[in-house]
PDB file of N, CA and C in Angstrom:
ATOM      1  N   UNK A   1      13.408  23.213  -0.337  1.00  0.00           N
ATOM      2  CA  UNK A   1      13.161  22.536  -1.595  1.00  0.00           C
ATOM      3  C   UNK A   1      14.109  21.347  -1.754  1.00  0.00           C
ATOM      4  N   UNK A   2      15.348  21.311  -1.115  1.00  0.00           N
ATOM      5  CA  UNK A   2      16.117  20.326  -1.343  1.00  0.00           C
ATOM      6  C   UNK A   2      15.662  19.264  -0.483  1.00  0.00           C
ATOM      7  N   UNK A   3      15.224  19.646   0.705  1.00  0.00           N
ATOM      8  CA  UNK A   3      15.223  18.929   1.399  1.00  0.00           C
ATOM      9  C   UNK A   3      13.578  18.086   1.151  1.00  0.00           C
ATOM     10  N   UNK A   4      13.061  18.520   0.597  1.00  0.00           N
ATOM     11  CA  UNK A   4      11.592  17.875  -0.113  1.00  0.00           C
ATOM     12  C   UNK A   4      12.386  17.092  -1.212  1.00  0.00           C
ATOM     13  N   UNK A   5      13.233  17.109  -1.615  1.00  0.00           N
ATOM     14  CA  UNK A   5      13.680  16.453  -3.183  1.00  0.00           C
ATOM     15  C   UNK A   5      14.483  15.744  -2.111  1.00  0.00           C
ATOM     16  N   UNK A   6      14.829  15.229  -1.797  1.00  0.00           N
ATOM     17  CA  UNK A   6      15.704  14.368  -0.836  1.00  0.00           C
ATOM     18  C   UNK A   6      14.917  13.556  -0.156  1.00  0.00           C
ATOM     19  N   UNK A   7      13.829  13.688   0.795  1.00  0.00           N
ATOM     20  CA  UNK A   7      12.696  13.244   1.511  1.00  0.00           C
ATOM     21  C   UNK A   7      12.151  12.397  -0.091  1.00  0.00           C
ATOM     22  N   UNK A   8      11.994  12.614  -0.820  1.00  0.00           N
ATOM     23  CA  UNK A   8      10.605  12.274  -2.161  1.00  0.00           C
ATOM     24  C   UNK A   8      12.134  11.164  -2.215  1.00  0.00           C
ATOM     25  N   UNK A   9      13.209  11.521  -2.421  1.00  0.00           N
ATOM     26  CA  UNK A   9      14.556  10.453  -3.322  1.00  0.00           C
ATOM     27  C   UNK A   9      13.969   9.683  -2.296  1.00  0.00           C
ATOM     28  N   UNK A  10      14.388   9.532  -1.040  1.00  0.00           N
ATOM     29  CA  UNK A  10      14.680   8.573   0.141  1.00  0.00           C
ATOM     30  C   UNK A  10      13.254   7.885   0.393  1.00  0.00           C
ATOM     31  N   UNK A  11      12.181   8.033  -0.283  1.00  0.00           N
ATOM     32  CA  UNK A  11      10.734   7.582  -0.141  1.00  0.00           C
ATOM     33  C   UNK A  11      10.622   6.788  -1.614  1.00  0.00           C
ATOM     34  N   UNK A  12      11.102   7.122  -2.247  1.00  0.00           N
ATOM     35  CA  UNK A  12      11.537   5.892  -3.566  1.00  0.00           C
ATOM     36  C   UNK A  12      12.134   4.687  -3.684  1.00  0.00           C
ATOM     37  N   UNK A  13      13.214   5.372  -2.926  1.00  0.00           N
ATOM     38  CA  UNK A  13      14.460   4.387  -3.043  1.00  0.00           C
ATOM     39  C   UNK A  13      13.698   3.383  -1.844  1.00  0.00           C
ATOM     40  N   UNK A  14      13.391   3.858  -0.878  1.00  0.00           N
ATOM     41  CA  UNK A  14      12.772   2.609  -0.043  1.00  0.00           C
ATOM     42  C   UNK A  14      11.540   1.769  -0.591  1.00  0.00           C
ATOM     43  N   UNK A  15      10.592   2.473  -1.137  1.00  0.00           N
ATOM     44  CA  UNK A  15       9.674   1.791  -2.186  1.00  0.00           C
ATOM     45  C   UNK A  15      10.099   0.731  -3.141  1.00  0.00           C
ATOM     46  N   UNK A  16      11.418   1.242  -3.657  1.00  0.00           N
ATOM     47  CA  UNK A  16      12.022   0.046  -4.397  1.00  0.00           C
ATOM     48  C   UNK A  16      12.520  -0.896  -4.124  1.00  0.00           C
ATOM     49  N   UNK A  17      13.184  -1.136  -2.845  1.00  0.00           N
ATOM     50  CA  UNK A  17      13.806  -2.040  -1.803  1.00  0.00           C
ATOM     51  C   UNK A  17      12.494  -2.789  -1.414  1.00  0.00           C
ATOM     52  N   UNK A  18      11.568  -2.125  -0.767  1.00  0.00           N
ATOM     53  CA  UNK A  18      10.157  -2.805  -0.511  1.00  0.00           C
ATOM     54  C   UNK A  18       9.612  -3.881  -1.574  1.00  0.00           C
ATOM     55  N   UNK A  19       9.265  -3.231  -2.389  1.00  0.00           N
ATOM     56  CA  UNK A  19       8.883  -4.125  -3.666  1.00  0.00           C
ATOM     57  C   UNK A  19       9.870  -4.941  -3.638  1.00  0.00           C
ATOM     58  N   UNK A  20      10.659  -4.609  -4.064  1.00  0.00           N
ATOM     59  CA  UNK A  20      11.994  -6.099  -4.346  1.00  0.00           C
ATOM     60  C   UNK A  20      11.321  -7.257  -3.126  1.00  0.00           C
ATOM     61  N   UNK A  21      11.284  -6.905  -1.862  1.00  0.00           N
ATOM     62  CA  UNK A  21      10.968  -7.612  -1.068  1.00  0.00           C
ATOM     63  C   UNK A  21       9.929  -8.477  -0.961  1.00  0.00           C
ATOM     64  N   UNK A  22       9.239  -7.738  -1.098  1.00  0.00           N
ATOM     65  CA  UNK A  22       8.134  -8.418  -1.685  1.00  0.00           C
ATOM     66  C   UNK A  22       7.620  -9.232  -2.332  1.00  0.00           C
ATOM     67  N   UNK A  23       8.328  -8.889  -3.465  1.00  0.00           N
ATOM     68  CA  UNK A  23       8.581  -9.658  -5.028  1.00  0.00           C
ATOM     69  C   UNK A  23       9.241 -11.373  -4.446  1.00  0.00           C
ATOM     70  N   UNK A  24      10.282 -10.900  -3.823  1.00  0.00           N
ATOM     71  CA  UNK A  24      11.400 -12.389  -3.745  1.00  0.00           C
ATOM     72  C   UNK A  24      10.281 -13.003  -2.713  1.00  0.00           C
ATOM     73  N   UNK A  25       9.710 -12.742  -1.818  1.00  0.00           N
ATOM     74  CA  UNK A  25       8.447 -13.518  -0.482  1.00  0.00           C
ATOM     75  C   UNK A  25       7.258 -14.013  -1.237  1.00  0.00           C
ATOM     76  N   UNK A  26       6.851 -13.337  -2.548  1.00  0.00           N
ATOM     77  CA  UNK A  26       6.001 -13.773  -2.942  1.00  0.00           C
ATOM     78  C   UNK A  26       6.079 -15.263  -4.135  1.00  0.00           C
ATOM     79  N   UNK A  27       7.699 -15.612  -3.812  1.00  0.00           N
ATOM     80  CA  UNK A  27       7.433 -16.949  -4.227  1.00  0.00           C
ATOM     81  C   UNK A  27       7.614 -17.960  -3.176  1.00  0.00           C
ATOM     82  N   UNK A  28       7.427 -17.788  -1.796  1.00  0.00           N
ATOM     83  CA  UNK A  28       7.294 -18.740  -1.084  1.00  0.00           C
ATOM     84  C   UNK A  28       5.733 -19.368  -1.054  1.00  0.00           C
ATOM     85  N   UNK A  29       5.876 -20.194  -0.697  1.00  0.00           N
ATOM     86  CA  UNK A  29       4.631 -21.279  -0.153  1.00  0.00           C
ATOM     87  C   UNK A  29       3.428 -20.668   0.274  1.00  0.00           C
ATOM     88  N   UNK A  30       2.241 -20.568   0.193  1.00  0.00           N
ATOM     89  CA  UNK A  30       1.276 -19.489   0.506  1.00  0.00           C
ATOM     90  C   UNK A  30       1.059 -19.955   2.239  1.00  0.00           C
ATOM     91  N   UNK A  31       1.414 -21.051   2.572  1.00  0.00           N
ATOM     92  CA  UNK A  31       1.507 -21.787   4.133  1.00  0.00           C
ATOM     93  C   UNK A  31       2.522 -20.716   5.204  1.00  0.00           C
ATOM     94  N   UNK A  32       3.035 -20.524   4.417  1.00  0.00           N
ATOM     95  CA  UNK A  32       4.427 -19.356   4.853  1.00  0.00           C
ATOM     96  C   UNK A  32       3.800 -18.129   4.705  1.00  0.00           C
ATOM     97  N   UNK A  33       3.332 -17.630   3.955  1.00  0.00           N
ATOM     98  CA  UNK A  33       2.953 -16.299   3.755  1.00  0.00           C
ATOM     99  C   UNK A  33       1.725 -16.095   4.679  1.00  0.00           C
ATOM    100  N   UNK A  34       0.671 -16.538   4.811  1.00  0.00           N
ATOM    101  CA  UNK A  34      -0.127 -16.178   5.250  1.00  0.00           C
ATOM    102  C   UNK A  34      -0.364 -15.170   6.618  1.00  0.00           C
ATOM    103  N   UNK A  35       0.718 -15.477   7.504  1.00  0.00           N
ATOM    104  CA  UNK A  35       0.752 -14.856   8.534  1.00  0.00           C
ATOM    105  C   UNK A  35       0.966 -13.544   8.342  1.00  0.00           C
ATOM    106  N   UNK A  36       1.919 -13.062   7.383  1.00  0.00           N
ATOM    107  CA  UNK A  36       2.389 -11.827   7.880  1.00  0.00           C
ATOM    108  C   UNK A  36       2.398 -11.282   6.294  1.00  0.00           C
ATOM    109  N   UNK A  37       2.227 -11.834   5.366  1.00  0.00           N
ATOM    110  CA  UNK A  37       2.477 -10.999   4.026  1.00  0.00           C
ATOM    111  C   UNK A  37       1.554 -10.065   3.494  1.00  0.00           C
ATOM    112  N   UNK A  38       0.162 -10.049   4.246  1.00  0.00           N
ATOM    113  CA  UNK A  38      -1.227  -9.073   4.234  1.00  0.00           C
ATOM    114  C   UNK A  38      -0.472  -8.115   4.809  1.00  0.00           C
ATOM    115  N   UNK A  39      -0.058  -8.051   5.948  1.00  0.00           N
ATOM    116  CA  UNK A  39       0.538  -6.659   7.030  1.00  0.00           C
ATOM    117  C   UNK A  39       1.548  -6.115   6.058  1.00  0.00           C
ATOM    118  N   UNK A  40       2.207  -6.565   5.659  1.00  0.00           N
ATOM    119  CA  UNK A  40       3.933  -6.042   4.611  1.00  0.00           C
ATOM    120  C   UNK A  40       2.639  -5.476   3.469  1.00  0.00           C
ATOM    121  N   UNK A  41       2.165  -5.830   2.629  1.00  0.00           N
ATOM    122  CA  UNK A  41       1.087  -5.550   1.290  1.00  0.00           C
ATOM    123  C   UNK A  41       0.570  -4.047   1.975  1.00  0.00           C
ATOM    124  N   UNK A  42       0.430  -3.857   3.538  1.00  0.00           N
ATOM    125  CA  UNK A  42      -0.465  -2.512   3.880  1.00  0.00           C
ATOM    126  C   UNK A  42       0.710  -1.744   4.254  1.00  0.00           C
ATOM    127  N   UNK A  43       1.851  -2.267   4.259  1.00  0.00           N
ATOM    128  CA  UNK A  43       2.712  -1.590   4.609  1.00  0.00           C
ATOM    129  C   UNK A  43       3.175  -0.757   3.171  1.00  0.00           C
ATOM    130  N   UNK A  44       3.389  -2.068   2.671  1.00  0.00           N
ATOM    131  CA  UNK A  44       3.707  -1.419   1.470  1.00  0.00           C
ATOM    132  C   UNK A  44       2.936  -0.117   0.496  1.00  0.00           C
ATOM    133  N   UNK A  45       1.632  -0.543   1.066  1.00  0.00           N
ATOM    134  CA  UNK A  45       0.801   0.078   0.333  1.00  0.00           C
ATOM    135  C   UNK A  45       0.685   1.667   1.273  1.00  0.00           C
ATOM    136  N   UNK A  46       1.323   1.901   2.164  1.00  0.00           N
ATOM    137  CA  UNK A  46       1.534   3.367   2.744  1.00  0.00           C
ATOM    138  C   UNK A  46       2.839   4.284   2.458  1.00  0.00           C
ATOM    139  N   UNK A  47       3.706   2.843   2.066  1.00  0.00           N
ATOM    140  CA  UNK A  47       4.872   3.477   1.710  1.00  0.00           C
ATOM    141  C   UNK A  47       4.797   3.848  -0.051  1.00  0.00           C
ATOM    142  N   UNK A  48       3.696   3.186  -0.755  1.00  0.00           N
ATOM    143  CA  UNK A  48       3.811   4.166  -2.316  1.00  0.00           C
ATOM    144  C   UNK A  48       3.107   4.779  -1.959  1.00  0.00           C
ATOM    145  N   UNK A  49       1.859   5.242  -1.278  1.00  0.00           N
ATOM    146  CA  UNK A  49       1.419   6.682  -1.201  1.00  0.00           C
ATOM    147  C   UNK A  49       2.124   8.194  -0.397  1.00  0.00           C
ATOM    148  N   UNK A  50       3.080   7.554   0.349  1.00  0.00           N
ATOM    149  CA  UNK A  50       4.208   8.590   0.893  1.00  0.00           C
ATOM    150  C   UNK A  50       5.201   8.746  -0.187  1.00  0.00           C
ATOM    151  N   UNK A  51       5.478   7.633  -1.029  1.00  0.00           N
ATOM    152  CA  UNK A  51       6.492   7.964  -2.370  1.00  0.00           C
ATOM    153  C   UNK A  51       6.085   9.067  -3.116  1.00  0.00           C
ATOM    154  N   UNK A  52       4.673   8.916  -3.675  1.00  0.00           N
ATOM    155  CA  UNK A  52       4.053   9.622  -4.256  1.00  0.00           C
ATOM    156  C   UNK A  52       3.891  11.354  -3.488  1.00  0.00           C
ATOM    157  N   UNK A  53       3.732  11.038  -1.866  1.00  0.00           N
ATOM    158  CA  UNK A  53       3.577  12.362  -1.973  1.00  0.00           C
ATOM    159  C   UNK A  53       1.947  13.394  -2.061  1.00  0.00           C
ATOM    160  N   UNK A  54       1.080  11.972  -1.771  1.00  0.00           N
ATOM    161  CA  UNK A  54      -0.288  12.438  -1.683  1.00  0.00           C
ATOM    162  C   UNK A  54      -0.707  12.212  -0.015  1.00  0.00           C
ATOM    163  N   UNK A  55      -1.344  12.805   0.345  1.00  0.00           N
ATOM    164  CA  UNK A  55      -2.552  12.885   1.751  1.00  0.00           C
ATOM    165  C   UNK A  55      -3.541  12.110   1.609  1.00  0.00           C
ATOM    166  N   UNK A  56      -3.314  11.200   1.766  1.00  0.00           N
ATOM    167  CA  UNK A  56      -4.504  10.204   1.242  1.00  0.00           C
ATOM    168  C   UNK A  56      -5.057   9.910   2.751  1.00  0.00           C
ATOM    169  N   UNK A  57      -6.920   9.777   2.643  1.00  0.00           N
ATOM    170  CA  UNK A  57      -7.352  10.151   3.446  1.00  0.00           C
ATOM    171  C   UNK A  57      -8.691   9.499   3.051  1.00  0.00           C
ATOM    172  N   UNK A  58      -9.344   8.236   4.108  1.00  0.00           N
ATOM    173  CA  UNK A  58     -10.484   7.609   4.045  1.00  0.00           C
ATOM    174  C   UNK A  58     -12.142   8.514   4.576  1.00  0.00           C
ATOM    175  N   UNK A  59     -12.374   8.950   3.736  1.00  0.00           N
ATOM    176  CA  UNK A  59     -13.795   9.712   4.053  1.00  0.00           C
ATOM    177  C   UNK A  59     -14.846   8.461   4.154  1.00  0.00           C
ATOM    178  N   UNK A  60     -15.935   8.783   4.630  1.00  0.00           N
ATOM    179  CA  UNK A  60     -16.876   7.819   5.255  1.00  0.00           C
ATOM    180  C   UNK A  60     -16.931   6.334   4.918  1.00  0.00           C
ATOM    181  N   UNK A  61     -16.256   5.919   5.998  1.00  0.00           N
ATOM    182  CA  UNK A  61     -16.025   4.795   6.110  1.00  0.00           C
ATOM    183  C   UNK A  61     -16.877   4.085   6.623  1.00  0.00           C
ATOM    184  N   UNK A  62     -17.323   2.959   6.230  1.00  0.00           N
ATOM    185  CA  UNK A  62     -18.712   1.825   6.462  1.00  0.00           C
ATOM    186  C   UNK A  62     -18.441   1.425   7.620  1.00  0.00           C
ATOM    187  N   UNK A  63     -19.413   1.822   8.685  1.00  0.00           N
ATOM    188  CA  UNK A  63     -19.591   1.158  10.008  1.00  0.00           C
ATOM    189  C   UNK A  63     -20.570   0.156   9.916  1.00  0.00           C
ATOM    190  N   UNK A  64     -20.979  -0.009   8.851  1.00  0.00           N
ATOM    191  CA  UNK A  64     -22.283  -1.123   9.248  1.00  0.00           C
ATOM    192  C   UNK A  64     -21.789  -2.533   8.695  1.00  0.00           C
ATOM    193  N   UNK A  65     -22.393  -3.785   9.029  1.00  0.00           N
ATOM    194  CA  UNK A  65     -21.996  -4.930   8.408  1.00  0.00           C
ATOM    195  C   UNK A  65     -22.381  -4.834   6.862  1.00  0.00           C
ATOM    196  N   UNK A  66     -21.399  -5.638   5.874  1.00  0.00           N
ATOM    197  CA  UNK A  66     -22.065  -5.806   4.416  1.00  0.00           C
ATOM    198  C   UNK A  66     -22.807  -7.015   4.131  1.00  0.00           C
ATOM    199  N   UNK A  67     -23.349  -6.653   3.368  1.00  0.00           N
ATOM    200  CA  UNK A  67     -24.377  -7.875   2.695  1.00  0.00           C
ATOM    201  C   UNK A  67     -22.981  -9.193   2.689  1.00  0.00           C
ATOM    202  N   UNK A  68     -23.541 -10.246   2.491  1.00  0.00           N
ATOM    203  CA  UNK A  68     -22.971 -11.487   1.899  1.00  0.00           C
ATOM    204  C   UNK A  68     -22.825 -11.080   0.420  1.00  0.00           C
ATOM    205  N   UNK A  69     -23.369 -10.732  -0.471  1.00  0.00           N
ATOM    206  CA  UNK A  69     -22.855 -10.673  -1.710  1.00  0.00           C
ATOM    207  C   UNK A  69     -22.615  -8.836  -1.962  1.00  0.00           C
ATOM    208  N   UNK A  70     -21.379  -8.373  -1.604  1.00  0.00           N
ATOM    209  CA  UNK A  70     -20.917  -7.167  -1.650  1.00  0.00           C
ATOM    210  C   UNK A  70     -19.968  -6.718  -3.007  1.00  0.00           C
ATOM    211  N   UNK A  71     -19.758  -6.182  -3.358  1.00  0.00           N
ATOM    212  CA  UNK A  71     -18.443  -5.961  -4.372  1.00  0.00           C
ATOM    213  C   UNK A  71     -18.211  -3.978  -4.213  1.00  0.00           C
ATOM    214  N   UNK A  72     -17.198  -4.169  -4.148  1.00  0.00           N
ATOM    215  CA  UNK A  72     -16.533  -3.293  -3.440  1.00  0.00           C
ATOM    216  C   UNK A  72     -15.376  -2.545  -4.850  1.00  0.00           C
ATOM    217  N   UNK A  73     -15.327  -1.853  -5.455  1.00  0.00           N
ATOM    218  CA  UNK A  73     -14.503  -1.264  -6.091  1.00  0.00           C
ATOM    219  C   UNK A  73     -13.666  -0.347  -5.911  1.00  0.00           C
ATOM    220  N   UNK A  74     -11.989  -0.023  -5.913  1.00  0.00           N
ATOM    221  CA  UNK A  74     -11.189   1.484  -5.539  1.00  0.00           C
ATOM    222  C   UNK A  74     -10.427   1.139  -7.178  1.00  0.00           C
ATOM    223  N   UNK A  75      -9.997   1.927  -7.791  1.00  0.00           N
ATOM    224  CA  UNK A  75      -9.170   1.869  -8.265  1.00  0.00           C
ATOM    225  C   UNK A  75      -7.949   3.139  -8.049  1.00  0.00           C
ATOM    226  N   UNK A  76      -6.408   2.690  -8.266  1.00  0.00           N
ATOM    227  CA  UNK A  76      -5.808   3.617  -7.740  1.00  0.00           C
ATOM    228  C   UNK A  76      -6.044   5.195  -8.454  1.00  0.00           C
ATOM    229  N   UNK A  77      -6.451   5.463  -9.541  1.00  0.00           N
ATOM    230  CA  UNK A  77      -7.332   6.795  -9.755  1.00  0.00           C
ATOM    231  C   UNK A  77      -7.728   7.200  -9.510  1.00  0.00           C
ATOM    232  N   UNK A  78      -8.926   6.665  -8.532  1.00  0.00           N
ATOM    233  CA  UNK A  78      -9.982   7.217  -8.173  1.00  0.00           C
ATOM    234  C   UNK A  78     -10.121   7.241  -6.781  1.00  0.00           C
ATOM    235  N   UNK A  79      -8.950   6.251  -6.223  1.00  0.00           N
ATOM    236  CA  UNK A  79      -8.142   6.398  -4.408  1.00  0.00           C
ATOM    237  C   UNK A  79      -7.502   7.566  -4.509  1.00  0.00           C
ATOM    238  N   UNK A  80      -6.886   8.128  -5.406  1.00  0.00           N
ATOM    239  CA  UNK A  80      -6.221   9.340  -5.499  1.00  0.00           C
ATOM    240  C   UNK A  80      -7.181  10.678  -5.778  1.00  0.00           C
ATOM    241  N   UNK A  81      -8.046  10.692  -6.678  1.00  0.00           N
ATOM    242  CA  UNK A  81      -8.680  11.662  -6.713  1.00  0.00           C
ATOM    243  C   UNK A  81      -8.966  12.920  -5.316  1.00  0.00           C
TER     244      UNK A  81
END
């Protein structure tokens, strides 16, 4: 149990360092960002669902091409569900 409450601290505290990071890159030049600030955003975005502490897990995933006019909705509620 401690060691789950320690693992969850140390998965925060890096979440928060992340964001910060994030935060300060996202006022550079979008010429600058482009390369690599999508990859950090998915990074980031694995490291709040390990903060959190959920199994998050993509069930049927679209193999086929989408239309040209698609719209696509997740919200994090309902990614969690």
């Amino acid at each position: 149990m401690i060691a789950r409450l320690s693992w969850r601290i140390i998965c925060w505290i890096e979440l928060t360092l992340f964001t910060l990071l994030l935060y300060v890159l996202s006022y550079l030049p979008r010429v600058l960002l482009k390369s690599f600030y999508f990859r950090l955003f998915q990074s980031w975005s694995r490291t709040f669902v390990r903060a959190l502490g959920v199994d998050l897990r993509v069930h049927q995933k679209n193999l086929h091409t989408l239309q040209e006019q698609n719209t696509q909705n997740a919200t994090y509620a309902s990614a969690l569900d």
